[in-house]
Each structure stands twice: as C-alpha cells, then as structure tokens.
C-alpha atoms as a PDB file:
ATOM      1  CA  UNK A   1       0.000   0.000   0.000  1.00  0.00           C
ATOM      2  CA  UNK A   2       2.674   2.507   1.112  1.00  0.00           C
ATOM      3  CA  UNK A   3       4.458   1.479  -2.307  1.00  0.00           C
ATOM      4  CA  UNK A   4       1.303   2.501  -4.316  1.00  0.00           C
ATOM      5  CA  UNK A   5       1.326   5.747  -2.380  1.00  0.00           C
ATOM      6  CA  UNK A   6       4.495   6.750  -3.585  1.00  0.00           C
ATOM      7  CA  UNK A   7       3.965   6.338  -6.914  1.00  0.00           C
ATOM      8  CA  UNK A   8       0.148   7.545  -7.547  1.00  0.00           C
ATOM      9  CA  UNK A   9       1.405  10.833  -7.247  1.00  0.00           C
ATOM     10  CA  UNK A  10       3.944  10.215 -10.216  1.00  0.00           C
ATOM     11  CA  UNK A  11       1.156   8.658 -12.362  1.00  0.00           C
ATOM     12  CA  UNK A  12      -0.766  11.398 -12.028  1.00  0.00           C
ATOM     13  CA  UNK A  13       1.716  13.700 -13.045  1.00  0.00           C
ATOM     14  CA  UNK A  14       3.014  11.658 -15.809  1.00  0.00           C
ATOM     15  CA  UNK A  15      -0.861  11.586 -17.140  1.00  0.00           C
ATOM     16  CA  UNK A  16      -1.453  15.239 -16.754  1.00  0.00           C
ATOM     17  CA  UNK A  17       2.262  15.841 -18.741  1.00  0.00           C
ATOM     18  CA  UNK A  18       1.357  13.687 -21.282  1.00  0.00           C
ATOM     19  CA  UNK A  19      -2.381  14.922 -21.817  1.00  0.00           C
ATOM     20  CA  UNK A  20      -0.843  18.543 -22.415  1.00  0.00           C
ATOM     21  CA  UNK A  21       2.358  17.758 -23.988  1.00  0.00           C
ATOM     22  CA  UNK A  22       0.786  15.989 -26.872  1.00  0.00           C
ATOM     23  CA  UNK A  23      -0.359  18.716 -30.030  1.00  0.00           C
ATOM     24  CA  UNK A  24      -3.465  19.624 -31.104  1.00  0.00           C
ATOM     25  CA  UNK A  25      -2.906  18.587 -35.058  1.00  0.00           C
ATOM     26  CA  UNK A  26      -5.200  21.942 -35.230  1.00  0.00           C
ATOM     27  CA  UNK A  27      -4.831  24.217 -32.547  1.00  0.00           C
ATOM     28  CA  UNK A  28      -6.783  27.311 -32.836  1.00  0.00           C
ATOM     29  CA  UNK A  29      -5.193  30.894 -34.628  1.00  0.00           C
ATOM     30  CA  UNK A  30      -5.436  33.464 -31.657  1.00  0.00           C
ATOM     31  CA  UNK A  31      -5.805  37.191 -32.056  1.00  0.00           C
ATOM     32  CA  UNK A  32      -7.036  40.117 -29.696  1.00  0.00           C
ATOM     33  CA  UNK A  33      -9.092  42.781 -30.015  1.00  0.00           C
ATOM     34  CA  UNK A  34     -10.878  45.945 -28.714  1.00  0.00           C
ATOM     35  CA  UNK A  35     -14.708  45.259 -27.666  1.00  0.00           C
ATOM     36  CA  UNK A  36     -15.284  47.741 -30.692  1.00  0.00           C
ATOM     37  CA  UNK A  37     -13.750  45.547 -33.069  1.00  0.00           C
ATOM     38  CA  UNK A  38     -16.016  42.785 -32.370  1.00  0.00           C
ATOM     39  CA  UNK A  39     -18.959  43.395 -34.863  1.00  0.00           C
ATOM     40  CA  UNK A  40     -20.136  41.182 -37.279  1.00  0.00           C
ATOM     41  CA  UNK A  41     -18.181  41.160 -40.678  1.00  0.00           C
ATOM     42  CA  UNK A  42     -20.064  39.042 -42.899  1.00  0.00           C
ATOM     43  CA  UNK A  43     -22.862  37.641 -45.014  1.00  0.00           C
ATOM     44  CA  UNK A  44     -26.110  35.992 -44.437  1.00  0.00           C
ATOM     45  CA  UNK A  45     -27.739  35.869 -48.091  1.00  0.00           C
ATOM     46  CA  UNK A  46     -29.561  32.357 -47.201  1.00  0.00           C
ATOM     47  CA  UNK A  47     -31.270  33.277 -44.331  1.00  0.00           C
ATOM     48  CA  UNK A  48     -35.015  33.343 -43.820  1.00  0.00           C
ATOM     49  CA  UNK A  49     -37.666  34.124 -40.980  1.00  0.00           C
ATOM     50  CA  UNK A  50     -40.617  33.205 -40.385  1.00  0.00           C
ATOM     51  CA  UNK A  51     -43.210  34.468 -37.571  1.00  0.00           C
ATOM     52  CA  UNK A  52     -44.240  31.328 -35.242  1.00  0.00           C
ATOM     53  CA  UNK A  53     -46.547  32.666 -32.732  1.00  0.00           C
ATOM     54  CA  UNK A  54     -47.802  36.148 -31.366  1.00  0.00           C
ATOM     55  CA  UNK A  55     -49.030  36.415 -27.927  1.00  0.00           C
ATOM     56  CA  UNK A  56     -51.578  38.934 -26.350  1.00  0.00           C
ATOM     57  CA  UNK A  57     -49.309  41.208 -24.527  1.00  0.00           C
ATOM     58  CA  UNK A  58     -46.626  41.515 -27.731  1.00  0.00           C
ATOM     59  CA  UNK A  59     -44.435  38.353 -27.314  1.00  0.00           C
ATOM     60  CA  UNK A  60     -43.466  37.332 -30.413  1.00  0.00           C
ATOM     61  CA  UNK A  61     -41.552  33.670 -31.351  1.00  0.00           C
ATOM     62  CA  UNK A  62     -39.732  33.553 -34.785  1.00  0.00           C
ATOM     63  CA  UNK A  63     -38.090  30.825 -36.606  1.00  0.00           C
ATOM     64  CA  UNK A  64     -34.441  32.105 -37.887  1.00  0.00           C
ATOM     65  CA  UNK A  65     -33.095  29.779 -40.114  1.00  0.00           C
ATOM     66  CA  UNK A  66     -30.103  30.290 -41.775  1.00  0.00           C
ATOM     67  CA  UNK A  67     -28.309  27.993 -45.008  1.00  0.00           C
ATOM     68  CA  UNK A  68     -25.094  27.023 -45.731  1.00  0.00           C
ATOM     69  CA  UNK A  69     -22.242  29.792 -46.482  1.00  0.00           C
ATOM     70  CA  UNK A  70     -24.527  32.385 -43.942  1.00  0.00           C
ATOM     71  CA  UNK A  71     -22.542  34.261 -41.146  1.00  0.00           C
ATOM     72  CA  UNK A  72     -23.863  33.473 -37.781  1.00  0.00           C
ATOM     73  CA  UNK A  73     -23.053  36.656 -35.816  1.00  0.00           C
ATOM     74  CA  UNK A  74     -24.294  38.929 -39.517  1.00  0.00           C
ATOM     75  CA  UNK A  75     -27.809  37.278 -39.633  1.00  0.00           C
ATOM     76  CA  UNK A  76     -28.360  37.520 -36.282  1.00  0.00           C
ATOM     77  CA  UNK A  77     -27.502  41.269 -35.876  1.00  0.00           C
ATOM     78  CA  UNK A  78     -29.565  41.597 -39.352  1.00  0.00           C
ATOM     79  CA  UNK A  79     -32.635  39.871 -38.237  1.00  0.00           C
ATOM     80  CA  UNK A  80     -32.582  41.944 -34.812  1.00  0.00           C
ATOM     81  CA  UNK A  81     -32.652  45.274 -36.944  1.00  0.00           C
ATOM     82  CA  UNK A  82     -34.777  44.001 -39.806  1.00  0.00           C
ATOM     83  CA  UNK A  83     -37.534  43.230 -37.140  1.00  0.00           C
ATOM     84  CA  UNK A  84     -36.830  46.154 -34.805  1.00  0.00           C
ATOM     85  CA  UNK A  85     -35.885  43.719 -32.232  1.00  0.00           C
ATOM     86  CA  UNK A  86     -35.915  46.062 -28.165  1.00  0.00           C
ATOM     87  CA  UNK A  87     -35.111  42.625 -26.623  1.00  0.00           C
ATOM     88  CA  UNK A  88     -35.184  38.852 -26.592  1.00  0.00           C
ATOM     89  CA  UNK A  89     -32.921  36.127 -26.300  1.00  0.00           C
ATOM     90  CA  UNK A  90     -32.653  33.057 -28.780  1.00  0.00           C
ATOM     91  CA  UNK A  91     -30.917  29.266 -28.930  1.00  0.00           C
ATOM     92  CA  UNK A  92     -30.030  27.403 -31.774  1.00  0.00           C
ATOM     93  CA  UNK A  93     -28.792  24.260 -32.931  1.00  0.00           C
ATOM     94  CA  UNK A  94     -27.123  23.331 -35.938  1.00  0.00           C
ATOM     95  CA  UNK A  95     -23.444  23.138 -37.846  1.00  0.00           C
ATOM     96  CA  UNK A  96     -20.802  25.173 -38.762  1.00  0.00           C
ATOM     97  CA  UNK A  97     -17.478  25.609 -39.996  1.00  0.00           C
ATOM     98  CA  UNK A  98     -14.231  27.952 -39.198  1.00  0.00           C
ATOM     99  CA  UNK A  99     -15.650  29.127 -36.092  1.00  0.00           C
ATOM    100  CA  UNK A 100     -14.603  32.344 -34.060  1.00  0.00           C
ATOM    101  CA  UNK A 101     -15.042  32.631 -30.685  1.00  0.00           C
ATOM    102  CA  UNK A 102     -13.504  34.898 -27.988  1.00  0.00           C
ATOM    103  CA  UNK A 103     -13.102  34.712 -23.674  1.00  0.00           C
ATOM    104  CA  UNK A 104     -12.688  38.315 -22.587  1.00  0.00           C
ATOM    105  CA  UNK A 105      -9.943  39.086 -20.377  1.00  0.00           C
ATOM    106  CA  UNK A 106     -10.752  41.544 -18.176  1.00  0.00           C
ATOM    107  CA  UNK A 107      -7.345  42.872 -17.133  1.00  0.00           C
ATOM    108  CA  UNK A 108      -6.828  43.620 -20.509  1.00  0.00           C
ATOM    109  CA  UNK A 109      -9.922  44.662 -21.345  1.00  0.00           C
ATOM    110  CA  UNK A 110      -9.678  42.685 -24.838  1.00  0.00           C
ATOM    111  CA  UNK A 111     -11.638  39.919 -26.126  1.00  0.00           C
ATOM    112  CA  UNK A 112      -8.969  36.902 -26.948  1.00  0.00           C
ATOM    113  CA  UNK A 113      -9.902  35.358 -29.950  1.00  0.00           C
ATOM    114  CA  UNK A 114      -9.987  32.215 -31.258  1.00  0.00           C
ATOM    115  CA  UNK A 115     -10.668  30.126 -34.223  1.00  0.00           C
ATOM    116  CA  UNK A 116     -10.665  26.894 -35.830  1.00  0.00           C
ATOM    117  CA  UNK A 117     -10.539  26.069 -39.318  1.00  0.00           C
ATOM    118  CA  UNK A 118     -12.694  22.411 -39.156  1.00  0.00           C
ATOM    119  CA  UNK A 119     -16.616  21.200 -39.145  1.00  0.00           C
ATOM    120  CA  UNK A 120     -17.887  21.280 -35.997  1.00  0.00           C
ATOM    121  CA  UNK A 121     -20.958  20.622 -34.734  1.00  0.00           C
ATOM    122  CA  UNK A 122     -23.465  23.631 -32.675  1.00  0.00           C
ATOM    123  CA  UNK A 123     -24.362  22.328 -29.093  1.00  0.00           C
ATOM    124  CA  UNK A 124     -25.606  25.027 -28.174  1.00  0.00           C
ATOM    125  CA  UNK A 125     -26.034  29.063 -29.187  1.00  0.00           C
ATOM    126  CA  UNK A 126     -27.837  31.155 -26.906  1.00  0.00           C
ATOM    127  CA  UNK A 127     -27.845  34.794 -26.445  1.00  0.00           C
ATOM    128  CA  UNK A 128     -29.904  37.894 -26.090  1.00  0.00           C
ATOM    129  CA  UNK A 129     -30.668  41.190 -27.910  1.00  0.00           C
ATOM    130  CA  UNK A 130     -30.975  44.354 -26.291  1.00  0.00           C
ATOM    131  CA  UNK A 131     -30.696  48.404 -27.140  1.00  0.00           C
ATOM    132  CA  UNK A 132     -26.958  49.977 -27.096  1.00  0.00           C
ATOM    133  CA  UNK A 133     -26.423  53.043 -26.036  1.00  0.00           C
ATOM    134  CA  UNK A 134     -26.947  54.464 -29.779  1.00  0.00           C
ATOM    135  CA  UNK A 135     -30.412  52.987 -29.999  1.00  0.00           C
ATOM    136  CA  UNK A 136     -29.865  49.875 -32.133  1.00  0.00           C
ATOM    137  CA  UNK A 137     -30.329  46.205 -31.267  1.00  0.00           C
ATOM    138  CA  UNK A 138     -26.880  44.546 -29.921  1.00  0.00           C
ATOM    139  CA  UNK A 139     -26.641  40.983 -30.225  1.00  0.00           C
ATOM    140  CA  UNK A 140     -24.732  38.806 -27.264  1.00  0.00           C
ATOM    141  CA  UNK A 141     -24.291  35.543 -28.223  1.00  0.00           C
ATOM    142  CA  UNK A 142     -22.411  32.510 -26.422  1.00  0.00           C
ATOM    143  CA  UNK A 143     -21.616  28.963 -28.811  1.00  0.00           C
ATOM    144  CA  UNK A 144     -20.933  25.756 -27.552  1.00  0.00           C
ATOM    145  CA  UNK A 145     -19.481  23.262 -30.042  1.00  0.00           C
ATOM    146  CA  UNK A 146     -18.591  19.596 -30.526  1.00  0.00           C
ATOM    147  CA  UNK A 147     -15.259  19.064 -32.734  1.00  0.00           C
ATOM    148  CA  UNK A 148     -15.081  15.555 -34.690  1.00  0.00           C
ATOM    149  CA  UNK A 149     -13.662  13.633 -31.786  1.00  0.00           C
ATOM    150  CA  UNK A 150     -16.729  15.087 -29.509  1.00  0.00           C
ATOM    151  CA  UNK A 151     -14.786  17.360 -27.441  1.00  0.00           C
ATOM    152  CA  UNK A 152     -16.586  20.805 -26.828  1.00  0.00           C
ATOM    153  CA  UNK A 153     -14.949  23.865 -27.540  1.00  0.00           C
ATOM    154  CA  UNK A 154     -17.203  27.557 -27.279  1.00  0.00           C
ATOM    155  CA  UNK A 155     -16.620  30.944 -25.852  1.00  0.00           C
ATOM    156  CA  UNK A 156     -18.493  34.279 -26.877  1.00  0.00           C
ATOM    157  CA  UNK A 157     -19.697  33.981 -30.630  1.00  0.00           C
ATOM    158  CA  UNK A 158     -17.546  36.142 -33.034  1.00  0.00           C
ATOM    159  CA  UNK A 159     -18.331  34.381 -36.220  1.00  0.00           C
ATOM    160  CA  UNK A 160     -18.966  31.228 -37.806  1.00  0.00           C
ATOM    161  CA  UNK A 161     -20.128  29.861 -41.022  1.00  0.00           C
ATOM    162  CA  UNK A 162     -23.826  27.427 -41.307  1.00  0.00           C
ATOM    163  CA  UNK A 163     -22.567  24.310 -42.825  1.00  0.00           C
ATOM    164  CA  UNK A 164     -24.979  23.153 -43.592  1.00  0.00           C
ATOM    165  CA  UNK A 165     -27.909  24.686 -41.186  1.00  0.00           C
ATOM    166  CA  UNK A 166     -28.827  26.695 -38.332  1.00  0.00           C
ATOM    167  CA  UNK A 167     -31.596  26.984 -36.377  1.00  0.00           C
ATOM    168  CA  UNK A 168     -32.358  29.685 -34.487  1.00  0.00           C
ATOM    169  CA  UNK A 169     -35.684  30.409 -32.098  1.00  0.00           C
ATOM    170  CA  UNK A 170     -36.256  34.033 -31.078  1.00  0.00           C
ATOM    171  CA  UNK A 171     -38.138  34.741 -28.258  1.00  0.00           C
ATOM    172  CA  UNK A 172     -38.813  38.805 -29.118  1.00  0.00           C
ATOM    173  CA  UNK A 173     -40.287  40.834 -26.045  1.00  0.00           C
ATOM    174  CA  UNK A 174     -42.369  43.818 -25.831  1.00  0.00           C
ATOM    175  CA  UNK A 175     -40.331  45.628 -23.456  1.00  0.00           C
ATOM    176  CA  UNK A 176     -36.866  47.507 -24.070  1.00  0.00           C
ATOM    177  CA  UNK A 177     -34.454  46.783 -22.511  1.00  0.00           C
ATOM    178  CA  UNK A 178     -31.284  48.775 -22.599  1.00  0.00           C
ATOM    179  CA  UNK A 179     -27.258  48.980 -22.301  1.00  0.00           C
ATOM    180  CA  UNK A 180     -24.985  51.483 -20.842  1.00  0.00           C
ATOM    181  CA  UNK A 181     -20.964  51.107 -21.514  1.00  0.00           C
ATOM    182  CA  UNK A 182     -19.296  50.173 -18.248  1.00  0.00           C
ATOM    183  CA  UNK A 183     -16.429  52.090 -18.328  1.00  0.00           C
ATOM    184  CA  UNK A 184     -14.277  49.389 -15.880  1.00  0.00           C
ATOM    185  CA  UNK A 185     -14.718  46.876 -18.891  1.00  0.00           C
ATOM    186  CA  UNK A 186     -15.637  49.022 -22.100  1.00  0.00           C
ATOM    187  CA  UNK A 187     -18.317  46.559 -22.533  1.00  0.00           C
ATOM    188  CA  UNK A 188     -21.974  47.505 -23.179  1.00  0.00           C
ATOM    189  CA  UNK A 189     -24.063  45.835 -20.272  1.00  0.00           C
ATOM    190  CA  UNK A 190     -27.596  45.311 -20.116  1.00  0.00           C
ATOM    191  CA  UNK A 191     -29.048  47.839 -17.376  1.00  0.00           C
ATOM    192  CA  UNK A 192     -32.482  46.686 -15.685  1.00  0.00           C
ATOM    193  CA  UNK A 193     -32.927  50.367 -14.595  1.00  0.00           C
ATOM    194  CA  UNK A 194     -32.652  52.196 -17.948  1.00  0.00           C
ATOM    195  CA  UNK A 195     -35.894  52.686 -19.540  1.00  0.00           C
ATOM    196  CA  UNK A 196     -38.163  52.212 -16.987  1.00  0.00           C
END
C-alpha cells in the first residue's frame, strides 16, 4: 500500500504531462481585439424568418433559419434590426465551420480570440438582444461546439459559417431593454434600470 502511495502521485503527473504535452494537429489561430472591433463582418444571403406565434401582450416567437455559407453573428444582428428587435434572447442548434469565438480578459480589457478552421458541430447558441447606447439592437451571443472527436470547444460567438444549417428560435419581447458602456470593462451591459 505505502508502495502505491508513492507512486500515484507520479502517475498522475506523468498523465497530466502527457495529456498537455501531446499537439493539437489543429490548434486554434489566436488574435485580440478591442470590444469595438467585435462586430459582425459578414454575409447571411440564405437566411429566412418566419413568424411562429404572437401572444396577447406583444411576445413574439420567430423561426431564424439560416443555409449554408450564412454568417452566424451577420444574420443575427440583421434579423434583430430588420424586425426592430428592443429585446429577446434566442438558442439554436445546428453546424458550422471555421468558427470564431472569444473569452474576454478583463485585465486587458480585450476579447482573446480564437478560431478553428474544421466542421464542428453547434451544441448550443444562446444569447440575447438588447438596445446599445446608440439605440440599435446589440446581439450577445455565447456557442458551444462539438469538434469531430466530440470534445466541446465555445466561448463568446464572433463568427462562424452554417454548414450546412442553423436553427435559431427568437423569443422577441415587448419591453426595451437597454445597455450602458461600463467604463471598468468598455463593454456595453444590459441595465435593468434604464428605460423604466
């Protein structure tokens, strides 16, 4: 027993060495950037919406469903203008390909951000819209993924492209809601108090 003691803590080590020492044949390209330069970038010509269900007091439930080539983070930000989204929050499921996503590092107050260039499939996507400060929707949107060998991998949506579907259920309120920019951050936070 004392024998097995001495050495459990070497197999340990020797398994948690060898877990991180071997390569990820595709490890992710890393950049960082400003909260600013976070907006979408790119194209959703495939996607279409389609009104499920309108309740009494102004809830409204839409089907968002994008095709293959679409930007994720573009048709969402595009659908939450094109229906004058004030706020709601949405999940999805689905594929996609060449995914960005980002962890934001407060110290620095920069988003680090990451992306893979493989098929993966969409766990999860959930988010919210709500009014910046300017008076337009803002889209906030967190992605969890399953890579080929079924390991997750997610973080705060930056981009990724439907291969070959997405799709998306928005839950669209009657009630703004807004966001202020938190200076300690530089992000744009949903405030409970503004608009009341």
């Amino acid at each position: 027993m004392s024998r097995l003691l001495q050495v459990l803590p070497l197999l340990v080590a020797t398994g948690c060495a060898s877990r991180y020492a071997t390569s990820d044949p595709n490890p992710p390209v890393i950049r960082w950037l400003k909260p600013s330069e976070t907006a979408p970038h790119g194209q959703a010509p495939g996607a279409r919406v389609r009104l499920v269900s309108t309740q009494p007091d102004g809830t409204r439930t839409y089907a968002l469903i994008l095709s293959q080539g679409d930007d994720v983070a573009t048709a969402l930000l595009a659908f939450a203008n094109d229906q004058k989204i004030q706020s709601a929050h949405f999940s999805a499921i689905g594929a996609v390909r060449d995914p960005e996503v980002a962890w934001f590092d407060v110290g620095r107050r920069e988003y680090k951000g990451m992306t893979l260039r493989e098929q993966m499939e969409v766990l999860n996507l959930s988010g919210d819209v709500a009014l910046g400060a300017d008076g337009r929707p803002v889209v906030h949107a967190h992605i969890a993924l399953a890579r080929s060998d079924g390991a997750a991998w997610g973080g705060h949506l930056l981009g990724a492209t439907v291969s070959p579907t997405l799709e998306v259920f928005v839950t669209a309120y009657p009630v703004a809601l807004q966001k202020r920019l938190d200076p300690a951050t530089g992000l744009q936070l949903i405030d409970p108090a503004l608009g009341q």
